[in-house]
C-alpha atoms as a PDB file:
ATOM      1  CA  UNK A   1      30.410 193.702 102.993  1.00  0.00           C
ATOM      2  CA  UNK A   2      28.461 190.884 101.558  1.00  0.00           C
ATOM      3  CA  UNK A   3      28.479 189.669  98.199  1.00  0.00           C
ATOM      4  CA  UNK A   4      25.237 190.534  97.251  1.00  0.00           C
ATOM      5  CA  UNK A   5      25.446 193.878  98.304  1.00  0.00           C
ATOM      6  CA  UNK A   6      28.620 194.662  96.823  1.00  0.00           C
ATOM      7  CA  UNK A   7      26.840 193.586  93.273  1.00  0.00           C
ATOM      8  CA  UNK A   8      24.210 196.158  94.025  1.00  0.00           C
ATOM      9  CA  UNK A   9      26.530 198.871  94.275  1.00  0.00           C
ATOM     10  CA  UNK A  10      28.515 198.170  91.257  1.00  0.00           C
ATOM     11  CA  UNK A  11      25.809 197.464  89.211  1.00  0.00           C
ATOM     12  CA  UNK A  12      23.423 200.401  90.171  1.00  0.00           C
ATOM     13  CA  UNK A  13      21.053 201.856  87.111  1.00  0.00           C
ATOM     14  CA  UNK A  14      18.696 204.820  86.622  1.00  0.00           C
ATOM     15  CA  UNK A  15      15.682 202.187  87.977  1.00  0.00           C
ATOM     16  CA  UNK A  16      16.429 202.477  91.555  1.00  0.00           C
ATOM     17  CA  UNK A  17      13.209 201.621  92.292  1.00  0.00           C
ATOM     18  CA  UNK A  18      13.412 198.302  91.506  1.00  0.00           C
ATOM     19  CA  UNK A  19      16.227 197.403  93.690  1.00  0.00           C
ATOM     20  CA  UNK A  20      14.299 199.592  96.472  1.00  0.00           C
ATOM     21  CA  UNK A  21      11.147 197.573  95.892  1.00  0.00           C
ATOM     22  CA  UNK A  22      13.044 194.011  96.249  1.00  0.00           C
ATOM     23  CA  UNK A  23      14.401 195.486 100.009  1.00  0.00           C
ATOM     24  CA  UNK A  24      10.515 196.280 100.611  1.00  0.00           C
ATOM     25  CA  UNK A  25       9.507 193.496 100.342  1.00  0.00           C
ATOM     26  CA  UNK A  26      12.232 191.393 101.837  1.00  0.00           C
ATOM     27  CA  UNK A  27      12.206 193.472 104.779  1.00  0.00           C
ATOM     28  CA  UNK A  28       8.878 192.353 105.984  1.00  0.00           C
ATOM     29  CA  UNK A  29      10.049 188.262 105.534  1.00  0.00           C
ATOM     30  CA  UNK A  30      13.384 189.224 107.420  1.00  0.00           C
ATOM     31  CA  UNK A  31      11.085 191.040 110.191  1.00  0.00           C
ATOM     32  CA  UNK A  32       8.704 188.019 110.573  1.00  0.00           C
ATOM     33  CA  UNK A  33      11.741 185.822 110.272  1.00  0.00           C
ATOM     34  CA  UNK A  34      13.580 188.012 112.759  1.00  0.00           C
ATOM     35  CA  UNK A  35      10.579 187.830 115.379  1.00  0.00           C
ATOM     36  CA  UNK A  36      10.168 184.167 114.825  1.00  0.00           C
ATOM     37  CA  UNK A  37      13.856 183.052 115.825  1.00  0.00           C
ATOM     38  CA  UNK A  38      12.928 185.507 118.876  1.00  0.00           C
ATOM     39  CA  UNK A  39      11.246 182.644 120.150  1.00  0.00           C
ATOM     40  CA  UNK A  40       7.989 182.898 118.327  1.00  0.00           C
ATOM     41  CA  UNK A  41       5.659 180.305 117.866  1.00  0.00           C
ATOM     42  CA  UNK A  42       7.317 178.310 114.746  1.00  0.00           C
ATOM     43  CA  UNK A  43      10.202 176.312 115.503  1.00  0.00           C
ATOM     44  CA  UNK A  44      11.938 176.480 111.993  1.00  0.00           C
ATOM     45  CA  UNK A  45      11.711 178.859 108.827  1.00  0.00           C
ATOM     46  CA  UNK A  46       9.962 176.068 107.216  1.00  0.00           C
ATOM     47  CA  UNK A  47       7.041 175.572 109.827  1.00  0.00           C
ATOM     48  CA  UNK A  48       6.518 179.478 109.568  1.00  0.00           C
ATOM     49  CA  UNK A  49       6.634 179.248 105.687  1.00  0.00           C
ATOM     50  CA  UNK A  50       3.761 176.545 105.687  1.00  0.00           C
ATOM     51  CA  UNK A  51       1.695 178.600 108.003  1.00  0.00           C
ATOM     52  CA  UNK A  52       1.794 181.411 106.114  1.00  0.00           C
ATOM     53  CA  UNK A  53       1.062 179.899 102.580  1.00  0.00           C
ATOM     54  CA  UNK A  54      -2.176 178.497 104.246  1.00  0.00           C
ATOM     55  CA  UNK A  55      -3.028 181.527 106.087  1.00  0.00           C
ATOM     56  CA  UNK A  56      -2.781 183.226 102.303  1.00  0.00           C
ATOM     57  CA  UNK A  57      -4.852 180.032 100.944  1.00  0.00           C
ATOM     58  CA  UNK A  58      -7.737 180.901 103.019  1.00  0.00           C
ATOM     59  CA  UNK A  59      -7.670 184.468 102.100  1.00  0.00           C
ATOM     60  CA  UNK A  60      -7.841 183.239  98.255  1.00  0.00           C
ATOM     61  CA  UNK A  61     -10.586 181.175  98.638  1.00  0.00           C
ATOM     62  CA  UNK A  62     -12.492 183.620 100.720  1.00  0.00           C
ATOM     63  CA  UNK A  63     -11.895 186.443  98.172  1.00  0.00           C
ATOM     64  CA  UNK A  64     -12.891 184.155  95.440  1.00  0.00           C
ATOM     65  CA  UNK A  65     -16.095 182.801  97.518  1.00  0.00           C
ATOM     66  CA  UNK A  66     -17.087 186.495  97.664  1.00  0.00           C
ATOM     67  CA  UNK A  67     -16.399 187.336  93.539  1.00  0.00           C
ATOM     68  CA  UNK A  68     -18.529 183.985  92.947  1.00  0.00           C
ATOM     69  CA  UNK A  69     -21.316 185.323  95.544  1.00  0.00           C
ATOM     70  CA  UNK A  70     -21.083 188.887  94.250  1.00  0.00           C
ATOM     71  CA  UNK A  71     -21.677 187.874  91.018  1.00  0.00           C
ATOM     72  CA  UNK A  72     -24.852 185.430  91.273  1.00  0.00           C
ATOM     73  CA  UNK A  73     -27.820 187.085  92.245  1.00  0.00           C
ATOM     74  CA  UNK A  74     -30.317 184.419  91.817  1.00  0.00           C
ATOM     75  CA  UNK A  75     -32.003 183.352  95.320  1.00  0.00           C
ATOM     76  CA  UNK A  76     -29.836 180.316  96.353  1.00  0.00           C
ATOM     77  CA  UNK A  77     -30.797 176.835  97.065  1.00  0.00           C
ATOM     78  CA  UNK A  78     -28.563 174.742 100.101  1.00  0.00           C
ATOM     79  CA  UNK A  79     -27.128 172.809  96.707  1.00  0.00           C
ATOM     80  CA  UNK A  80     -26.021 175.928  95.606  1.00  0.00           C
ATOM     81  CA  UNK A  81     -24.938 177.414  98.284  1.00  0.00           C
ATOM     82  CA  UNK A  82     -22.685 174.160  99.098  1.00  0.00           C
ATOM     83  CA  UNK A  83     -21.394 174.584  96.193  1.00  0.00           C
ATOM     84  CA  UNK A  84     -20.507 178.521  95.925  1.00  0.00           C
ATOM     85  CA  UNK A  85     -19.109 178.690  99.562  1.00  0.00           C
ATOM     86  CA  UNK A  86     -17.198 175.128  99.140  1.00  0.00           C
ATOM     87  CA  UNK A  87     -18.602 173.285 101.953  1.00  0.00           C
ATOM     88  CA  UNK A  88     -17.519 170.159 103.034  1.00  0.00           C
ATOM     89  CA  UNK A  89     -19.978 167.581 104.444  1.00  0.00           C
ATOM     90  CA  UNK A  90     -19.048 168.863 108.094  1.00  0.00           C
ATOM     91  CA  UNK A  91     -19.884 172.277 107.441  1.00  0.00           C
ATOM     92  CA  UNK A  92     -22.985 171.200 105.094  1.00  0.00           C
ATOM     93  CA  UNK A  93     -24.817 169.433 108.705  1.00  0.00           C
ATOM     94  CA  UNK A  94     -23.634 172.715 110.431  1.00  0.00           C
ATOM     95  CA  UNK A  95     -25.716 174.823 107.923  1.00  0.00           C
ATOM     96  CA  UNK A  96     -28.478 172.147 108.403  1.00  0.00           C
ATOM     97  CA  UNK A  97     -28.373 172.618 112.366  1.00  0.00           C
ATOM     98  CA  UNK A  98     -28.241 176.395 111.803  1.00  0.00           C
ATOM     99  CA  UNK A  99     -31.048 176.394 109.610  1.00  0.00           C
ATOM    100  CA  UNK A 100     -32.941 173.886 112.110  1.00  0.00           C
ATOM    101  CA  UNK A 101     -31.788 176.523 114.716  1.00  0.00           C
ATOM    102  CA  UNK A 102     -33.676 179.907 113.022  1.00  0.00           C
ATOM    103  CA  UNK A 103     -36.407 177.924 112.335  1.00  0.00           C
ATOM    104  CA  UNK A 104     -37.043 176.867 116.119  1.00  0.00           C
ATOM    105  CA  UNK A 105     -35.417 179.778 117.940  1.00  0.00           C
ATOM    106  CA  UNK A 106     -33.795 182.485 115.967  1.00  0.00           C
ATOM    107  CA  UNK A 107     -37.322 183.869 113.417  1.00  0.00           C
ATOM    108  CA  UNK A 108     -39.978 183.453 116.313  1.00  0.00           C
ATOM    109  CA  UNK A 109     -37.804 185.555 118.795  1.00  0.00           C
ATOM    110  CA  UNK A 110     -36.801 187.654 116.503  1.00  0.00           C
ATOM    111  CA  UNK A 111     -38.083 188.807 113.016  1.00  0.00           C
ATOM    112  CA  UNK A 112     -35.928 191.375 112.087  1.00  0.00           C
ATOM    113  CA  UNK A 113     -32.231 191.272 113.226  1.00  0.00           C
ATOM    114  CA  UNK A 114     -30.398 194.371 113.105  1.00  0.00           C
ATOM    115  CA  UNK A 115     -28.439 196.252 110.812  1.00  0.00           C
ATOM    116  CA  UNK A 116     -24.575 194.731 110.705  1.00  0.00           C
ATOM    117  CA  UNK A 117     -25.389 191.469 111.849  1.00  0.00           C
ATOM    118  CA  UNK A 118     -23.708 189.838 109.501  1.00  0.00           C
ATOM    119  CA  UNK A 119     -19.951 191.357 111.238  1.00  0.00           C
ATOM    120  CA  UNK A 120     -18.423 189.212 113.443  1.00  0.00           C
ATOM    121  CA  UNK A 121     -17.604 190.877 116.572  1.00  0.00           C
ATOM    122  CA  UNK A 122     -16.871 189.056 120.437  1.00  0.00           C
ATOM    123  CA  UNK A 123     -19.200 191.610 122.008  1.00  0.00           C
ATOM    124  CA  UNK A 124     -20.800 189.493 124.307  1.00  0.00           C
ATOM    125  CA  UNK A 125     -24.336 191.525 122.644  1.00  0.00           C
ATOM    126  CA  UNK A 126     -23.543 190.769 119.082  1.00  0.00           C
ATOM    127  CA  UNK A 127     -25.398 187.903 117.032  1.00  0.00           C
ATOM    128  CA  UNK A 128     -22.327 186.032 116.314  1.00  0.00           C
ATOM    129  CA  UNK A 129     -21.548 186.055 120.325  1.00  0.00           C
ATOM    130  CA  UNK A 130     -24.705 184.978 120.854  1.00  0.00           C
ATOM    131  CA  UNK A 131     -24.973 182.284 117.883  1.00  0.00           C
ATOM    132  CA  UNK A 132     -22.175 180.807 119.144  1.00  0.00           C
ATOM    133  CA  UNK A 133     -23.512 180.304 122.868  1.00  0.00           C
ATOM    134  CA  UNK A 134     -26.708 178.885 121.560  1.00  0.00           C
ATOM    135  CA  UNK A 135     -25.631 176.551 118.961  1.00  0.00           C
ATOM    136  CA  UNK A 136     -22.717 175.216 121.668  1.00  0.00           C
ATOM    137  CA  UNK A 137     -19.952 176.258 119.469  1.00  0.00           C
ATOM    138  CA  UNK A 138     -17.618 177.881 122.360  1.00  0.00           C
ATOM    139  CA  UNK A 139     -14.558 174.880 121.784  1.00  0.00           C
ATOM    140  CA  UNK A 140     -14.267 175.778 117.889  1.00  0.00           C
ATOM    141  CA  UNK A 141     -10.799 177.190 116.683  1.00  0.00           C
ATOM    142  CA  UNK A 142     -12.096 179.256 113.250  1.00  0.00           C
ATOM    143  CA  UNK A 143     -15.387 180.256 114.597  1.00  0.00           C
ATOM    144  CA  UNK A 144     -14.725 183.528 112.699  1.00  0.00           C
ATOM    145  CA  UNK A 145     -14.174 181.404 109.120  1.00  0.00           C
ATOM    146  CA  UNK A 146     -17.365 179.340 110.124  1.00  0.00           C
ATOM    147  CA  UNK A 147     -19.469 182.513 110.714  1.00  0.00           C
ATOM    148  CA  UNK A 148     -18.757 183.802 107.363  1.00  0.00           C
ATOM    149  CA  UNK A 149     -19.085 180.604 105.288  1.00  0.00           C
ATOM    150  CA  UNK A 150     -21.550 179.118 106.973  1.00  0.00           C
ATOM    151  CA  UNK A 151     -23.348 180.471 109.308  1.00  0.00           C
ATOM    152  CA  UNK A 152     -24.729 183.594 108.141  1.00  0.00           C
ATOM    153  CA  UNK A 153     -25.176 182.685 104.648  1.00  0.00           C
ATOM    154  CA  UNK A 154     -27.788 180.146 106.420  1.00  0.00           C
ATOM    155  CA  UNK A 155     -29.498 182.425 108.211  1.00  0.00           C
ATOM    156  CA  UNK A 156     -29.819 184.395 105.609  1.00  0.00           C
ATOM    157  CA  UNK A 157     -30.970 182.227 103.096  1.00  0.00           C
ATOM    158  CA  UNK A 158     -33.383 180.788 106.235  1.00  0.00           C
ATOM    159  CA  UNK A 159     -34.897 184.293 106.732  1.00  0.00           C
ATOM    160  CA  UNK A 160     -35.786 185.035 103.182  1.00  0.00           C
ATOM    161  CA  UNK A 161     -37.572 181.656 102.954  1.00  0.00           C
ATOM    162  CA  UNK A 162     -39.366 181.912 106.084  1.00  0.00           C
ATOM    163  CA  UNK A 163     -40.452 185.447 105.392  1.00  0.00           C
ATOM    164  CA  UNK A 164     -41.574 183.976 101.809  1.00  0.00           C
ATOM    165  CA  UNK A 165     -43.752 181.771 103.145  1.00  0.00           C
ATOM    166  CA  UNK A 166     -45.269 183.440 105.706  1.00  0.00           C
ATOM    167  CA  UNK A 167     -45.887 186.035 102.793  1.00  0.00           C
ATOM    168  CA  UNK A 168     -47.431 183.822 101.004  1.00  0.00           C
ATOM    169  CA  UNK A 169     -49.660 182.030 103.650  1.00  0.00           C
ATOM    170  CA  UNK A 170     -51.091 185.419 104.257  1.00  0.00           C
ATOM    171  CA  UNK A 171     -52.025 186.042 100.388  1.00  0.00           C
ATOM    172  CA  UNK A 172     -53.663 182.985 100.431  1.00  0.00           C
ATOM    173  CA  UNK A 173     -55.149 183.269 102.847  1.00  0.00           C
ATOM    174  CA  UNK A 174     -56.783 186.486 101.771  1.00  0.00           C
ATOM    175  CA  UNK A 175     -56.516 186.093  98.193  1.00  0.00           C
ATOM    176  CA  UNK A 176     -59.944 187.090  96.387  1.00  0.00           C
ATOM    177  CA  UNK A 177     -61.559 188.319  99.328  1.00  0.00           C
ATOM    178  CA  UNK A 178     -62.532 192.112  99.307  1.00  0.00           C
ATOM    179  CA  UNK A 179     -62.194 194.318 102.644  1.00  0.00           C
ATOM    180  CA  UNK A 180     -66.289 194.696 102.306  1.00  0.00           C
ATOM    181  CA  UNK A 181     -66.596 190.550 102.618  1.00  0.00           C
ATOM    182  CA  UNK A 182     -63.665 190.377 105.149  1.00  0.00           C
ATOM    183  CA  UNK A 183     -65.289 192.940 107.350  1.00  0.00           C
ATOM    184  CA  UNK A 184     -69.404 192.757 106.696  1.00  0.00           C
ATOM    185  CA  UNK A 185     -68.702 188.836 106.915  1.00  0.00           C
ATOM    186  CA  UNK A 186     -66.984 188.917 110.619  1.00  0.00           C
ATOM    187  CA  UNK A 187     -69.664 190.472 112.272  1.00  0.00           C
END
């Protein structure tokens, strides 16, 4: 019997559930561990330790990208949005290609995009299958973490300014004209 466990037993309390908790979550480390020195893909305790404190990074600054988003609801300039989503200058030229992209090809193809296309998905039918064919992105490791940072907040943000403009090209282009001059006037 090992030391450790021979404290537990002699020192046992009414709060079992603490000492039930602490095997909880242990278990899942020994598990990983346990799978690891199966020959998994980390060669020591330490490389596997590493990988999993920035695996756990990146889901910390993705949940706090997403509380900053949540809570702004002003209409977002590419400064802003560099700033909110913590781009780096790589991934600031990939929202400029993007953007360059929706412009071109994306908006005049297709003026409304349909409902979920913001999920990432591998279908070969689904936008971010097909954004990543036509922007050449097929080598990329973290396409996944570049779709949600990047790419889809720019098409977004691209969408609601081209549809602003083309709004307002229309109203000014028919602004203080009545439907008696526009149609007495054509003929």
């Amino acid at each position: 019997m090992s030391r450790r466990n021979k404290h537990r037993r002699d020192n046992s309390s009414d709060d079992s559930s603490y000492n039930n908790n602490d095997d909880d979550d242990n278990s899942k480390y020994e598990e990983d561990e346990a799978e690891n020195a199966g020959g998994g893909k980390y060669r020591t305790e330490t490389d596997y330790l590493r990988a999993r404190c920035n695996e756990l990074e990146n889901v910390l600054k993705s949940m706090r990208t997403e509380i900053r988003i949540l809570k702004s609801h002003d209409r977002q300039t590419k400064r802003q949005m560099r700033i909110d989503y913590e781009w780096n200058g790589e991934e600031a030229n990939l929202s400029d290609k993007v953007s360059e992209w929706c412009k071109t090809f994306l908006f005049p193809r297709y003026k409304f995009l349909k409902d979920g296309w913001m999920k990432y998905s591998d279908a070969p039918e689904s936008l971010s299958s097909f954004a990543q064919r036509k922007l050449k992105m097929e080598e990329i490791d973290d396409f996944r973490g570049q779709w949600e940072r990047v790419i889809c907040p720019t098409i977004q943000m691209k969408y609601v300014t081209i549809r602003c403009n083309l709004n307002n090209e229309v109203r000014k282009a028919y602004k203080g004209k009545s439907w008696q001059n526009m149609f007495y006037n054509s003929s």
